[in-house]
N, C-alpha and C. Protein backbone atom coordinates (compact mmCIF):
# COMPACT_ATOMS: atom_id res chain seq x y z
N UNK A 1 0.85 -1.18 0.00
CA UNK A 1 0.00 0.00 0.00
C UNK A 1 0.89 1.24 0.00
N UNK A 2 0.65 2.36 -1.02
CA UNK A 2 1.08 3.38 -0.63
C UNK A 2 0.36 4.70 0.58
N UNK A 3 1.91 5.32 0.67
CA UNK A 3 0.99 6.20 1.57
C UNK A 3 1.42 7.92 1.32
N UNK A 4 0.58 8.52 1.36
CA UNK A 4 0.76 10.02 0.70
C UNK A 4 1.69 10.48 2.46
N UNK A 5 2.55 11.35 1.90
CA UNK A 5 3.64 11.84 3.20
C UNK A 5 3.74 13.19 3.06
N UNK A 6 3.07 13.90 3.91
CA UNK A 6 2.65 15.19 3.99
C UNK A 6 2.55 16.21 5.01
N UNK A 7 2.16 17.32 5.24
CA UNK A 7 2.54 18.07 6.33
C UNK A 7 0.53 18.04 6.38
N UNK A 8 0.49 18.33 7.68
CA UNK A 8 -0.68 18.47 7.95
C UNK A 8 -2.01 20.15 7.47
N UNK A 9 -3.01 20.42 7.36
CA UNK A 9 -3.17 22.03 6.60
C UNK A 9 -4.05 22.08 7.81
N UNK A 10 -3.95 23.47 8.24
CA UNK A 10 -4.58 24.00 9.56
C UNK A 10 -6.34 23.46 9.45
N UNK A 11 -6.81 23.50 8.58
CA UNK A 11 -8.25 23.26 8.95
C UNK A 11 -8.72 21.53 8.48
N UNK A 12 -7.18 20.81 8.43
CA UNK A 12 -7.69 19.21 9.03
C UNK A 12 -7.24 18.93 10.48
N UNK A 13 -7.88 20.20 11.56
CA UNK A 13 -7.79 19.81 12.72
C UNK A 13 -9.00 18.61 13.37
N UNK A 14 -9.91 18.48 12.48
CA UNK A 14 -10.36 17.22 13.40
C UNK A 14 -9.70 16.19 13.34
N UNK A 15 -8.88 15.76 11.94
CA UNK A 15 -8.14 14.50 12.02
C UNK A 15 -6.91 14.46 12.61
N UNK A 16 -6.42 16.05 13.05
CA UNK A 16 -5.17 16.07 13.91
C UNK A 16 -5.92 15.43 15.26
N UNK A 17 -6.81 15.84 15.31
CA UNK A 17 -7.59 15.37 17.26
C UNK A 17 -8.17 14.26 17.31
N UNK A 18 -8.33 13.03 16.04
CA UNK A 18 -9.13 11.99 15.86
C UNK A 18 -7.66 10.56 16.08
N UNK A 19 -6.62 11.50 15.17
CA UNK A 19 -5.21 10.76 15.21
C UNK A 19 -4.36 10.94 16.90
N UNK A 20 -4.73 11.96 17.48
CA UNK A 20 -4.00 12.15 18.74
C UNK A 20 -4.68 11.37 19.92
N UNK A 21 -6.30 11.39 19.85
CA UNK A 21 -6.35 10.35 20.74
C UNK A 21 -6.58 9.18 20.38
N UNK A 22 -6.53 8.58 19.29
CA UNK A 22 -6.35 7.24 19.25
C UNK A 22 -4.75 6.98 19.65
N UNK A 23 -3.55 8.30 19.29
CA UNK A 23 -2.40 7.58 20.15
C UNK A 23 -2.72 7.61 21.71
N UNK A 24 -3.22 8.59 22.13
CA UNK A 24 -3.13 8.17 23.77
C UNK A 24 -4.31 7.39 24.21
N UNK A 25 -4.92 6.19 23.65
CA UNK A 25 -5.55 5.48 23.53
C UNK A 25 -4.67 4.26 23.30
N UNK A 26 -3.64 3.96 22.96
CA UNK A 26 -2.40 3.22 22.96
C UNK A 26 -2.27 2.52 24.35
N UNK A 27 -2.18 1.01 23.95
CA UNK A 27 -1.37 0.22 25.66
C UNK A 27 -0.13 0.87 26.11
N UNK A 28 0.42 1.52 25.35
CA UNK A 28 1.86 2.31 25.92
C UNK A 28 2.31 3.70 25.46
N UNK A 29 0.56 4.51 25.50
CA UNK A 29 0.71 5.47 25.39
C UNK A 29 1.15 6.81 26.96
N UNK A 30 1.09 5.69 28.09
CA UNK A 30 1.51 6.08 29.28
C UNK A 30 3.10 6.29 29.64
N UNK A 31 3.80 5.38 28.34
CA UNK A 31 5.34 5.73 28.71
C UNK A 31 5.70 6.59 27.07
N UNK A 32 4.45 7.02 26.17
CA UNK A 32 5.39 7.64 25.19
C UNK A 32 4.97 9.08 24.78
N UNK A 33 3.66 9.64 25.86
CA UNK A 33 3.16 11.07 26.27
C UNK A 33 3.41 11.03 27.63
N UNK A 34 2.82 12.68 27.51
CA UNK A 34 3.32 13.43 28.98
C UNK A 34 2.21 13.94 29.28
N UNK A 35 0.77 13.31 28.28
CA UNK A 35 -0.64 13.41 28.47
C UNK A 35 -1.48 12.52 28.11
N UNK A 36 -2.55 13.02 29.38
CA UNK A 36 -3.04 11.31 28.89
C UNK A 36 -4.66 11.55 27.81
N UNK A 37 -5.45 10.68 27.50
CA UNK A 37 -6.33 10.72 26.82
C UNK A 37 -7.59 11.76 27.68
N UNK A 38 -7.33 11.45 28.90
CA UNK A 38 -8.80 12.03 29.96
C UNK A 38 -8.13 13.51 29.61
N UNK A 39 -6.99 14.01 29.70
CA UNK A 39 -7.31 15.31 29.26
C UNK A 39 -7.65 15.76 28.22
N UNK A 40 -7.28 14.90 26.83
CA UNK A 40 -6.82 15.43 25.80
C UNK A 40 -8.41 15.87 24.94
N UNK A 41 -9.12 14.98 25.83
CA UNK A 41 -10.11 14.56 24.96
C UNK A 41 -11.86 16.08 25.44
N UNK A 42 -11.02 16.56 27.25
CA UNK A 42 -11.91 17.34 27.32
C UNK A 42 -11.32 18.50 26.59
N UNK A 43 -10.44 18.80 25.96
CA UNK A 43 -10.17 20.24 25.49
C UNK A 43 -11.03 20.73 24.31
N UNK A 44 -11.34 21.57 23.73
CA UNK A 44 -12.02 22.56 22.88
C UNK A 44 -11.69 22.50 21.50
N UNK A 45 -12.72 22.90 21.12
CA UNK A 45 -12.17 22.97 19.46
C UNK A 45 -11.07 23.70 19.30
N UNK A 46 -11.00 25.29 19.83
CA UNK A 46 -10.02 26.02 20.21
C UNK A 46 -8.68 26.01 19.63
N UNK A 47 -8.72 24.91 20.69
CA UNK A 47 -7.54 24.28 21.38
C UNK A 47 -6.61 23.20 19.81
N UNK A 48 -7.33 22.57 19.75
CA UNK A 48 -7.53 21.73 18.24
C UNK A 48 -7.37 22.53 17.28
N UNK A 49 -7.51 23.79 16.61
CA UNK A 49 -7.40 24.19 15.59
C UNK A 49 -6.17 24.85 15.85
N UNK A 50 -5.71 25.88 17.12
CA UNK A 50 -4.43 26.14 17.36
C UNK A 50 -3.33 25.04 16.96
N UNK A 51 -3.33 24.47 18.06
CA UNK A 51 -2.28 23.36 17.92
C UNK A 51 -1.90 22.68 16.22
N UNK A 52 -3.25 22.47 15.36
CA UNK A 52 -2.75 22.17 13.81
C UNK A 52 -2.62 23.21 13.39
N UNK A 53 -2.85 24.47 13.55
CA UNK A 53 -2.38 25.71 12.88
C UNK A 53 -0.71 25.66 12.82
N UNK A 54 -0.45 25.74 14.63
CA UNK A 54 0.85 26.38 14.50
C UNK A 54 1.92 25.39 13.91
N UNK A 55 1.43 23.59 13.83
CA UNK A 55 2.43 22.87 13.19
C UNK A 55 2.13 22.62 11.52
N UNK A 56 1.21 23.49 10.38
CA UNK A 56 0.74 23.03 9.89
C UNK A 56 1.34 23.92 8.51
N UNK A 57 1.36 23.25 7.32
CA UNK A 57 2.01 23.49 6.01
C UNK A 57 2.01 25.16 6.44
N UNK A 58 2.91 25.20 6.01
CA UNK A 58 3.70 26.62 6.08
C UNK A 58 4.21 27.59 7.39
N UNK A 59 4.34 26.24 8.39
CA UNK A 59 4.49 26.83 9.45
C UNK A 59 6.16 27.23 9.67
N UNK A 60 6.87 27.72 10.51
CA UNK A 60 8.07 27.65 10.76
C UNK A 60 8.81 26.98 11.82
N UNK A 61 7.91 27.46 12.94
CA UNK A 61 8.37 26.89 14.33
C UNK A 61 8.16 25.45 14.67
N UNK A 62 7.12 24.72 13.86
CA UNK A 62 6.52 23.33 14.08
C UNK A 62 6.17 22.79 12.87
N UNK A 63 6.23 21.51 12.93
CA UNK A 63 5.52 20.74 11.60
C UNK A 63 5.05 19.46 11.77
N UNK A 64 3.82 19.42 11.14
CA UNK A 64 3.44 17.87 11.74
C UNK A 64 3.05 16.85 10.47
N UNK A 65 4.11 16.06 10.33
CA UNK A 65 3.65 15.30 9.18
C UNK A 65 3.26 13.81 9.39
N UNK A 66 2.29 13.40 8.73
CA UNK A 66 1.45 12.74 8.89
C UNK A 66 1.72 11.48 7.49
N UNK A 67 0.99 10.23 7.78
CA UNK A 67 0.96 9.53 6.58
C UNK A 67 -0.14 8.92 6.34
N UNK A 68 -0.86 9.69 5.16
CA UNK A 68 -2.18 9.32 4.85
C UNK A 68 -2.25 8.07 3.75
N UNK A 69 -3.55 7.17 4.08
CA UNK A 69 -3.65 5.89 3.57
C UNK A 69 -4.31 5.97 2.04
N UNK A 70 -4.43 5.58 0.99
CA UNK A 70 -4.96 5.74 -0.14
C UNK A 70 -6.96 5.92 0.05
N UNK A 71 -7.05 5.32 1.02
CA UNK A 71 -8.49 5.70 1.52
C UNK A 71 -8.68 6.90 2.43
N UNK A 72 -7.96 7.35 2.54
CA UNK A 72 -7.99 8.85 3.16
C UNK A 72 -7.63 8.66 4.69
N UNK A 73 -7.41 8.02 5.51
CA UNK A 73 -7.40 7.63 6.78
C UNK A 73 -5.90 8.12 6.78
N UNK A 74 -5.88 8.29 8.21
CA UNK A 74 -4.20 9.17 8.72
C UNK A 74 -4.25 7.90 9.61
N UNK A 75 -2.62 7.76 9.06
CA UNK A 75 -2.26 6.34 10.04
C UNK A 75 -1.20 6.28 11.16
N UNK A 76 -0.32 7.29 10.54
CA UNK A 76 0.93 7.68 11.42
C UNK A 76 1.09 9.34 11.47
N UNK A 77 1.94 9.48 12.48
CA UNK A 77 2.28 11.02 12.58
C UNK A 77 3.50 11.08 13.21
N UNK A 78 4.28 12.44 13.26
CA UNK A 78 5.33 12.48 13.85
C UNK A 78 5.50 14.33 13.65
N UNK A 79 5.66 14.73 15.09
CA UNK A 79 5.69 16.71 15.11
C UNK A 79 7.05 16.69 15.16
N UNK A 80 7.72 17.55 14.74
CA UNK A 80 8.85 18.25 15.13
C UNK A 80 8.61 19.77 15.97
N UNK A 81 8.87 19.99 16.56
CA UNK A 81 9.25 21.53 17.27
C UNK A 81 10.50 22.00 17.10
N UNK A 82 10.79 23.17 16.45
CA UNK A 82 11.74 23.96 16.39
C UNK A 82 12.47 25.08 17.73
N UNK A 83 13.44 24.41 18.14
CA UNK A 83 14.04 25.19 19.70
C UNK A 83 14.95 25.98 19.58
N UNK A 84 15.10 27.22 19.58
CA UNK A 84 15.90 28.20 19.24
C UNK A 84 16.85 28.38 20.29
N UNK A 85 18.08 28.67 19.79
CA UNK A 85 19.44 28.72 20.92
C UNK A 85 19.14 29.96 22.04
N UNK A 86 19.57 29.82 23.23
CA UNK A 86 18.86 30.88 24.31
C UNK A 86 17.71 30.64 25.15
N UNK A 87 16.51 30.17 24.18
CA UNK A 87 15.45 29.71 25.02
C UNK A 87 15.57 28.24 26.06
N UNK A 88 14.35 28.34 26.85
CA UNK A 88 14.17 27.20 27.24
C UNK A 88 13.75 25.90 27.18
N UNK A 89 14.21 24.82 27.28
CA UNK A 89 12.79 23.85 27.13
C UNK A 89 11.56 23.12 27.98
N UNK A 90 10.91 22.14 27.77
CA UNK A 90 10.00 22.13 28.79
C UNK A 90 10.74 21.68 29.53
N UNK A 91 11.94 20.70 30.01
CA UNK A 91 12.61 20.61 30.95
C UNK A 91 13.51 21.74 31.83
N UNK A 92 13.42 22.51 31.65
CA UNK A 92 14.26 24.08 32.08
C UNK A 92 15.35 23.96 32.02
N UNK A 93 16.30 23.12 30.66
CA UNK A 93 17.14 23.20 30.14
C UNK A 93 17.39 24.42 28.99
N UNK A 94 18.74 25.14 28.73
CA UNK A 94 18.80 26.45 28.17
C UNK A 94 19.06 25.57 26.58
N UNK A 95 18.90 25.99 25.57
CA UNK A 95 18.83 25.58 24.50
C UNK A 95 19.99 26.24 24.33
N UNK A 96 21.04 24.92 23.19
CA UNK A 96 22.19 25.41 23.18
C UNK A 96 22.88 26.18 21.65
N UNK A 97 21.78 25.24 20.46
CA UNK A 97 21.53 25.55 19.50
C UNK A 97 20.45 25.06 18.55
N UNK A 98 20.03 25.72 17.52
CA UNK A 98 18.80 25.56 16.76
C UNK A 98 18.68 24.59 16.56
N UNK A 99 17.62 23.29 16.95
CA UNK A 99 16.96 22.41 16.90
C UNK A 99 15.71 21.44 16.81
N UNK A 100 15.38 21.06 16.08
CA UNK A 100 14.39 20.35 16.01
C UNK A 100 14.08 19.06 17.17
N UNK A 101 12.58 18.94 18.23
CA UNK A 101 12.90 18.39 19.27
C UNK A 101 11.22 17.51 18.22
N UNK A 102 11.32 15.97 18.43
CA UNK A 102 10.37 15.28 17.65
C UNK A 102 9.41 14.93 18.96
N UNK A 103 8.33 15.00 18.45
CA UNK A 103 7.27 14.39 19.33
C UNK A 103 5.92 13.90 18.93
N UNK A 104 4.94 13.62 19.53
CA UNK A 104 3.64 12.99 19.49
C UNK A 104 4.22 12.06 17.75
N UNK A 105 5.12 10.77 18.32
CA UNK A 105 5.42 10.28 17.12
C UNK A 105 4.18 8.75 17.27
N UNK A 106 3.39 8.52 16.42
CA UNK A 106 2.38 7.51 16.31
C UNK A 106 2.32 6.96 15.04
N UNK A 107 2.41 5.47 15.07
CA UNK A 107 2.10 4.60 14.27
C UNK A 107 0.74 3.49 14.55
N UNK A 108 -0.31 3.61 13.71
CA UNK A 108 -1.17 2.85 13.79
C UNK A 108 -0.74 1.39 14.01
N UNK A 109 -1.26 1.03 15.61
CA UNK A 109 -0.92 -0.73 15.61
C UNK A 109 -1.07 -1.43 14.24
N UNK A 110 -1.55 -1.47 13.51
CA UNK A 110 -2.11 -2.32 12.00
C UNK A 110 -1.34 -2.09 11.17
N UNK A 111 -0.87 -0.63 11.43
CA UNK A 111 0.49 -0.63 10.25
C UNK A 111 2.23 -0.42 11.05
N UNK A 112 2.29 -0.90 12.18
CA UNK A 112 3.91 -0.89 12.76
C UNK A 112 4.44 -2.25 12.06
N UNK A 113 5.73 -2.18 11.98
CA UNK A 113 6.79 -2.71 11.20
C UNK A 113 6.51 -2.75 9.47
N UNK A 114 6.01 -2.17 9.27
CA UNK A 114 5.81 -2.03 7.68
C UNK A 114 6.60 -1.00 6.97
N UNK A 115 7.38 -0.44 7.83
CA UNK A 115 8.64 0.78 7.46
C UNK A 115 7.88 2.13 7.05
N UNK A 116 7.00 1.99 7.34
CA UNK A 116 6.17 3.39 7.42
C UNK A 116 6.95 4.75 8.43
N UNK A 117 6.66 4.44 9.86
CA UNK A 117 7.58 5.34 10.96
C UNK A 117 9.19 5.40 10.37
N UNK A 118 9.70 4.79 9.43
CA UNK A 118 11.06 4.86 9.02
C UNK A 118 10.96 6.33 7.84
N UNK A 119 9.75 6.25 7.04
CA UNK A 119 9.57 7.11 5.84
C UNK A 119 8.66 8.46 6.60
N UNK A 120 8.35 8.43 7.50
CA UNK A 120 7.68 9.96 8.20
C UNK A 120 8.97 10.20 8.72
N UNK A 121 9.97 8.86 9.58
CA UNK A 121 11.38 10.37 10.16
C UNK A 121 11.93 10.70 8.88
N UNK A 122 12.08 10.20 8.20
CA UNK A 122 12.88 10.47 6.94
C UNK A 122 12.04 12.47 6.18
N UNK A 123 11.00 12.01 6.13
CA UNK A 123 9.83 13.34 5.85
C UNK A 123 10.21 13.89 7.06
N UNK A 124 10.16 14.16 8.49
CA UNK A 124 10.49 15.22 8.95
C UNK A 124 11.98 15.83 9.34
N UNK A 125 12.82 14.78 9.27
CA UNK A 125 14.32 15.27 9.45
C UNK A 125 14.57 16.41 8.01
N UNK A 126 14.12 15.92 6.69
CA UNK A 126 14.44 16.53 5.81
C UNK A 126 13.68 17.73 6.23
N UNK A 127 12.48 18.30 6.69
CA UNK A 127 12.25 19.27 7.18
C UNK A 127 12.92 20.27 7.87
N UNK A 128 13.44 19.20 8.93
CA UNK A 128 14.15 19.69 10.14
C UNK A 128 15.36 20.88 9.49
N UNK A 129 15.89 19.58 8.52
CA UNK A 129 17.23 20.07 8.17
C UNK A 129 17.21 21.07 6.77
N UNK A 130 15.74 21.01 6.14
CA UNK A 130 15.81 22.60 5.28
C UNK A 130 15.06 23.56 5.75
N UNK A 131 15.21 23.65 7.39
CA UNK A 131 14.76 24.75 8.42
C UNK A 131 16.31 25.38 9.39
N UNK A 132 17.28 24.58 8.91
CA UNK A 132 18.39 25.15 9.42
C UNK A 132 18.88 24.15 11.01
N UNK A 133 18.13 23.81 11.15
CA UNK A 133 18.26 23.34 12.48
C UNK A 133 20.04 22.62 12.53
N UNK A 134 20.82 22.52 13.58
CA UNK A 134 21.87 21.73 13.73
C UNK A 134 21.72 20.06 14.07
N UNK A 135 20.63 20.09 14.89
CA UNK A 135 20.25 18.77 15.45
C UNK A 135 19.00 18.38 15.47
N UNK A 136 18.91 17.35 15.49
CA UNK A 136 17.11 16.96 16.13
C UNK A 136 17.75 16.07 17.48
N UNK A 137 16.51 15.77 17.97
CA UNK A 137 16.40 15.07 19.51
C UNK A 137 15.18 14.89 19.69
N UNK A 138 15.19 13.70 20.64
CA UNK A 138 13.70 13.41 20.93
C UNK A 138 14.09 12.49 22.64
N UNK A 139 12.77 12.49 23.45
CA UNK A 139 12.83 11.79 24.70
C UNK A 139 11.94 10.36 24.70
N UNK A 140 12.81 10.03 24.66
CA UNK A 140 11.82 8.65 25.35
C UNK A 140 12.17 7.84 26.61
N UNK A 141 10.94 7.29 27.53
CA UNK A 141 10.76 6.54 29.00
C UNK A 141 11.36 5.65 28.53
N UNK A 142 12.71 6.13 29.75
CA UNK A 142 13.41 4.14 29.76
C UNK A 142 12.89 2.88 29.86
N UNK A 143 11.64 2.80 30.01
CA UNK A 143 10.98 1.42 29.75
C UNK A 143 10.24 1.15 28.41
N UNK A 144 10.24 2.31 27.60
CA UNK A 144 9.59 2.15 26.43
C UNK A 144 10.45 1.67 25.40
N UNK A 145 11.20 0.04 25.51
CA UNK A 145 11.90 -0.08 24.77
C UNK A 145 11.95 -0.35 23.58
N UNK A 146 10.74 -0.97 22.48
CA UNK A 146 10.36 -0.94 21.08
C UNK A 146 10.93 0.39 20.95
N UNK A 147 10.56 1.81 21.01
CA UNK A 147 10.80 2.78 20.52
C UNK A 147 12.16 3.30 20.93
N UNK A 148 12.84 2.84 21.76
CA UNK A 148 14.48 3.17 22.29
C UNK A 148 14.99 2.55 21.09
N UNK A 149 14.69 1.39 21.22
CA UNK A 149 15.13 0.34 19.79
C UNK A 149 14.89 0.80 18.29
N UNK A 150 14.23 1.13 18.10
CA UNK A 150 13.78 2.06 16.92
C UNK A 150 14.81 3.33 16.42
N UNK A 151 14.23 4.10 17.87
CA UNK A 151 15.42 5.08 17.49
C UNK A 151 16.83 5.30 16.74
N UNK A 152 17.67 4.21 17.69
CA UNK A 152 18.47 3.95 17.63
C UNK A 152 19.21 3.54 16.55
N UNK A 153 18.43 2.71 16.00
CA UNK A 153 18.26 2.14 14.61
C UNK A 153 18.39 3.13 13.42
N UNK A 154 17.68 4.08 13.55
CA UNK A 154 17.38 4.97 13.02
C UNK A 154 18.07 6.02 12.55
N UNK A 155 19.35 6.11 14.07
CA UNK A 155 20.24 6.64 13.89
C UNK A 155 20.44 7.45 15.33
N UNK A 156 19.66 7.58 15.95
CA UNK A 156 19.83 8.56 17.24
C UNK A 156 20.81 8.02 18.23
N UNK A 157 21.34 9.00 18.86
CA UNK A 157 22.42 7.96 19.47
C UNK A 157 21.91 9.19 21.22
N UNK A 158 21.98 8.27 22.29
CA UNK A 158 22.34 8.79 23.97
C UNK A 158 22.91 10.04 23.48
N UNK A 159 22.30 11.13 24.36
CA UNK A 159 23.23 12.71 24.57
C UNK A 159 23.65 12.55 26.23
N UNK A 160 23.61 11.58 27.08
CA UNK A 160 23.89 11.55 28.32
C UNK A 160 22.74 12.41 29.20
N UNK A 161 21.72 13.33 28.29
CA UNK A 161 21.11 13.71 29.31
C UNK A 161 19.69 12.88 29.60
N UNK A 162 19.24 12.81 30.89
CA UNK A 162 18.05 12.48 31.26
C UNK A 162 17.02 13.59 32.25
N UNK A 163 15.86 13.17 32.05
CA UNK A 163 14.89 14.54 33.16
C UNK A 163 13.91 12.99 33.93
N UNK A 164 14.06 13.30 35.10
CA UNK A 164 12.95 12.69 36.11
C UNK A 164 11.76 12.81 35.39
N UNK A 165 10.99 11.95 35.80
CA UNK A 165 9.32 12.35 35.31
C UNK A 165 8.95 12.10 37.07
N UNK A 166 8.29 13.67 37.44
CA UNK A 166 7.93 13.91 38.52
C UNK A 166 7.10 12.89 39.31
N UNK A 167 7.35 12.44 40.37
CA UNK A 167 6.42 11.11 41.05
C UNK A 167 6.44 9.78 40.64
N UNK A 168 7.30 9.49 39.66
CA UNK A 168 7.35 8.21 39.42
C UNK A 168 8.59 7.57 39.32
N UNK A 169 9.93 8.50 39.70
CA UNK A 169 11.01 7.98 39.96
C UNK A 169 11.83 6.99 38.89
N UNK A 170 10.92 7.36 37.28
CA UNK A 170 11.19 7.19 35.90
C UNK A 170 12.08 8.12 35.29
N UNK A 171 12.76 7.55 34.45
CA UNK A 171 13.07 8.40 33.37
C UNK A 171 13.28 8.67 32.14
N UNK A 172 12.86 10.24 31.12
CA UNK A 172 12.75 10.06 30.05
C UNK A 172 14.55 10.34 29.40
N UNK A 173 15.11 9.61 28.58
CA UNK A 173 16.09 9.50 27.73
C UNK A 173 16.53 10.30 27.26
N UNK A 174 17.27 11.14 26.34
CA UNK A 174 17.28 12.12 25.73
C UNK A 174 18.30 11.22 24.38
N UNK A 175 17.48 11.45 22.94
CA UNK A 175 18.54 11.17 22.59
C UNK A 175 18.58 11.99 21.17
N UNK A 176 19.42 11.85 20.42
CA UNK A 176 19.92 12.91 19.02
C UNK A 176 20.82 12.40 18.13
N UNK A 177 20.32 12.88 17.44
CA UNK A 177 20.67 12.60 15.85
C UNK A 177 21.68 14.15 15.08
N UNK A 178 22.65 14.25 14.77
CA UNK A 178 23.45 15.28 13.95
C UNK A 178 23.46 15.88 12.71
N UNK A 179 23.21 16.76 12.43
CA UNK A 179 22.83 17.40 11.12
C UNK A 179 24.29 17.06 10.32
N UNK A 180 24.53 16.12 9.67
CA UNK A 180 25.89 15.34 8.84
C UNK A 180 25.84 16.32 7.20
């Protein structure tokens, strides 16, 4: 099957909010968000059209590309955020230089190992990297090991840093990939 590989357009925010909670609807969507479905699901349209706005074709700071099925269905996704040197991040780490940080990355159970999640990082690194960025990085829970494994694979290698996840005496990974 092919699959169309694309950036998301601000006013397909219902299928940005139809694709986000079916990931935190995931058996192990508890070690690969930092939110769970009970919130996600009371928020607002608002809220939903922001969020695909600011990552959405022609954005700068964010991008969210998606991989749509020949029947129109969105099966996978993967955001990048753009972190500018100086600022902060959500960990209250100082940003050291321009980077792309990947997140809300989802693959439909029905379509994992089919090399799909291999062809969306591929679609957003090339993003990443004709946005200037030096690096990308992404976090993942040391117990979430399919996706440590993945990574890795992929190319990301340990930056040595880690952040607590508050109350649970877990931790998320940090790891990165080099603009070559």
């Amino acid at each position: 099957m092919s699959y169309a590989i694309r950036s998301v357009r601000a006013e397909e925010w219902p299928a940005v909010k139809e694709l986000r909670l079916a990931a935190l609807r995931d058996p192990v969507a508890h070690l690969a968000y930092l939110e769970t479905y009970e919130q996600a699901v009371t928020r607002d349209d608002d809220y939903w059209r922001e969020r695909t706005a600011r990552a959405a074709e022609g954005a700068d700071g964010a991008q969210q590309i998606i991989a749509e099925a020949p029947d129109g269905r969105w099966v996978g996704s993967v955001t990048v955020l753009v972190e500018e040197p100086g600022t902060t991040d959500w960990a209250g780490h100082v940003v050291e230089c321009k980077q792309g940080h990947l997140v809300g990355v989802f693959v439909r159970p029905e379509e994992r190992g089919s090399g799909l999640t291999e062809v969306l990082f591929d679609a957003v690194l090339d993003w990443s990297w004709a946005h200037g960025v030096e690096r990308v990085r992404l976090f993942v829970h040391e117990e979430n090991g399919r996706a440590y494994r993945f990574y890795r694979r992929v190319g990301f290698q340990p930056s040595g840093v880690t952040v607590p996840l508050e109350g649970s005496g877990k931790l998320e990974v940090e790891l990165v990939l080099e603009r070559v």
